[in-house]
C-alpha atoms as a PDB file:
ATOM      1  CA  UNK A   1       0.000   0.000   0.000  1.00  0.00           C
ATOM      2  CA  UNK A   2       2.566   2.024   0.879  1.00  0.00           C
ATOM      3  CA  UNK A   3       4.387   1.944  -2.898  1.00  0.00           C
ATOM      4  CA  UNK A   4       0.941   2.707  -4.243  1.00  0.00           C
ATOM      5  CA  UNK A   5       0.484   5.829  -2.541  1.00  0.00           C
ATOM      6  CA  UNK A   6       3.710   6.812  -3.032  1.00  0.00           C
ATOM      7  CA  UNK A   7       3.560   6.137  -6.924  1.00  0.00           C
ATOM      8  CA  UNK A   8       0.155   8.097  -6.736  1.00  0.00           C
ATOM      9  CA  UNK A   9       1.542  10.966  -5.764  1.00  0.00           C
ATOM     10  CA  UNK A  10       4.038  10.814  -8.809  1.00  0.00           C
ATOM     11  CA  UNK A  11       0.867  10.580 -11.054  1.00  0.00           C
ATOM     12  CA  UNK A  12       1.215   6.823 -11.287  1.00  0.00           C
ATOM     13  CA  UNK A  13      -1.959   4.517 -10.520  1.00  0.00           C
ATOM     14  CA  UNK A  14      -2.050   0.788  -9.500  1.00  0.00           C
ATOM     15  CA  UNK A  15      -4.708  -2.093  -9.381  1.00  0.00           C
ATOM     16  CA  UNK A  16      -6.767  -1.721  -6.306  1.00  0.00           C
ATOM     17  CA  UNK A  17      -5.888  -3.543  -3.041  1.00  0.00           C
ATOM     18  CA  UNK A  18      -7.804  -6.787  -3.387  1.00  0.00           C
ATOM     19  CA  UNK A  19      -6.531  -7.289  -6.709  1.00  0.00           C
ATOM     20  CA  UNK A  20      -2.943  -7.524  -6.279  1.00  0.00           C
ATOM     21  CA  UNK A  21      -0.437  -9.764  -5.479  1.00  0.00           C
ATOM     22  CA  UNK A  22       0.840 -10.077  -2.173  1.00  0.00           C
ATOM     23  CA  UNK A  23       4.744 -10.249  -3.567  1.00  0.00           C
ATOM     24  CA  UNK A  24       4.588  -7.695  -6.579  1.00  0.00           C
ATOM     25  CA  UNK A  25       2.747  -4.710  -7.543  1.00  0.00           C
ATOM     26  CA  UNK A  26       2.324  -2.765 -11.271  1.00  0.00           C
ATOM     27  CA  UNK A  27       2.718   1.056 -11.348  1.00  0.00           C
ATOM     28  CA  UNK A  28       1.173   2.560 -14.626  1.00  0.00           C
ATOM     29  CA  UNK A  29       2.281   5.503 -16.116  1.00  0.00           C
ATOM     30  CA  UNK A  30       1.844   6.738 -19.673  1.00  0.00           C
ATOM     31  CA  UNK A  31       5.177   8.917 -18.950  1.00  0.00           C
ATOM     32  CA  UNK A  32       7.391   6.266 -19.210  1.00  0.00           C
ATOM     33  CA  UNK A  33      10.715   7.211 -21.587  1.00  0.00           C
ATOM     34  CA  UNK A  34      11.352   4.356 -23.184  1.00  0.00           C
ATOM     35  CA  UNK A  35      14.780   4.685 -21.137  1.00  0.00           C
ATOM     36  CA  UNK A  36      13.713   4.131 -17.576  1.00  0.00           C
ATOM     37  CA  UNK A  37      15.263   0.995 -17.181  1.00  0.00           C
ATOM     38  CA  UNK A  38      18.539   1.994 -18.204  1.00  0.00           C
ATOM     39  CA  UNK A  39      17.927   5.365 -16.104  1.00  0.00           C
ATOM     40  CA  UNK A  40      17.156   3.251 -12.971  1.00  0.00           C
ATOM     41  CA  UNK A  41      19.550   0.669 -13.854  1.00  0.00           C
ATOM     42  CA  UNK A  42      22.055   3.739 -13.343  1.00  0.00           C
ATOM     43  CA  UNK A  43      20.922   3.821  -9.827  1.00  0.00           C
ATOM     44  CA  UNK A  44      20.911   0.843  -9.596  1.00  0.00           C
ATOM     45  CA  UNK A  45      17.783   0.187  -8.644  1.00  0.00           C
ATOM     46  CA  UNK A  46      15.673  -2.636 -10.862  1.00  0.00           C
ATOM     47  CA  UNK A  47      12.299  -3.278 -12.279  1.00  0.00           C
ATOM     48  CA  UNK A  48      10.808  -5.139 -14.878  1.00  0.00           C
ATOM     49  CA  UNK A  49       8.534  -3.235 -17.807  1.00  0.00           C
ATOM     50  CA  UNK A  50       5.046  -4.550 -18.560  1.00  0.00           C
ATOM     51  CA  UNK A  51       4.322  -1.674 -21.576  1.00  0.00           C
ATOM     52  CA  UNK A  52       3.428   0.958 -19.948  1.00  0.00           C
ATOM     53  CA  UNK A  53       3.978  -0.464 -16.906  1.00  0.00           C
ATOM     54  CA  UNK A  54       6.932  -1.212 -13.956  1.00  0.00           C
ATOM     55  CA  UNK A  55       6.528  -4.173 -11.800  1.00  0.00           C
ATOM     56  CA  UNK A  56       7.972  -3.377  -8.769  1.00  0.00           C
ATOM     57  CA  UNK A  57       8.520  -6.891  -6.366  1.00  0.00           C
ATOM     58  CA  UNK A  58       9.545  -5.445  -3.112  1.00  0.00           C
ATOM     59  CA  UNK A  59      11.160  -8.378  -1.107  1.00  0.00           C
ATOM     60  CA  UNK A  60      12.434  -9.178   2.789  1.00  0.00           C
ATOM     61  CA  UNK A  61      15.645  -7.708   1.788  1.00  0.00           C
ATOM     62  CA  UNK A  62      14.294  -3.989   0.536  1.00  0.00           C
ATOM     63  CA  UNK A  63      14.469  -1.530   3.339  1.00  0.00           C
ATOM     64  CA  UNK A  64      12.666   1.885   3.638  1.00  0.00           C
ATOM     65  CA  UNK A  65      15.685   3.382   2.436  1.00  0.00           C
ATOM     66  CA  UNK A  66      15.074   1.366  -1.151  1.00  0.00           C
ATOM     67  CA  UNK A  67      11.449   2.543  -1.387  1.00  0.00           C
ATOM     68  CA  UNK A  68      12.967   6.086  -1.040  1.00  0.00           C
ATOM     69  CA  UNK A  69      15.549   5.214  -3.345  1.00  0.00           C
ATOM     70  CA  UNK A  70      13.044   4.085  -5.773  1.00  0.00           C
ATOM     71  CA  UNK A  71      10.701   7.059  -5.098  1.00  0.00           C
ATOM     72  CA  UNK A  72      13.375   9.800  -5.885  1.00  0.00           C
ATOM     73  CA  UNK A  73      14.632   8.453  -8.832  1.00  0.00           C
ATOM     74  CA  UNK A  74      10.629   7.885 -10.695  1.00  0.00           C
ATOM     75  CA  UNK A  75      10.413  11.407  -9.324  1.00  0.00           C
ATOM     76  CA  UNK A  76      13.682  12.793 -11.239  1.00  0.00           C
ATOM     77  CA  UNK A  77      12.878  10.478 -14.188  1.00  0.00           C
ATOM     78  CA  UNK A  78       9.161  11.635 -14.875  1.00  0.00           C
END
C-alpha cells in the first residue's frame, strides 16, 4: 500500500488492493521514456517493464531506504 500511494503521488496509478499480489505490484504511467530501465539501472535500482507499466517486487531484503531510493529516482525520471 505504501508503494501505491507513493507512486500516486508521482501521477502513477495501480490495481486496487484486493486485486494484487501479495509479492509484486504494477505502477502505470503513460510517462514512461522508453529509457527508464537503463535510467534506474544507473541507480541501480531494478524493475521489470510490462508496456506501460513497472513491476515493482519489493522483497524481505528492501528496506525503507530502497522505497525512497526508488521514489526519488521515478520522481527525477518523470
Amino acid at each position: 500500500s505504501e508503494i501505491a500511494g507513493r507512486a500516486a503521488g508521482l501521477g502513477m496509478t495501480s490495481v486496487a488492493l484486493p486485486n494484487r499480489a501479495p509479492h509484486m505490484i504494477g505502477l502505470k504511467s503513460e510517462r514512461l521514456p522508453d529509457d527508464i530501465l537503463a535510467q534506474l539501472a544507473a541507480e541501480k535500482i531494478y524493475v521489470s517493464r510490462r508496456g506501460k507499466s513497472l513491476r515493482v517486487s519489493p522483497h524481505v531484503y528492501n528496506s525503507a531506504q530502497d522505497l525512497t531510493r526508488l521514489f526519488d529516482a521515478l520522481g527525477a525520471i518523470l
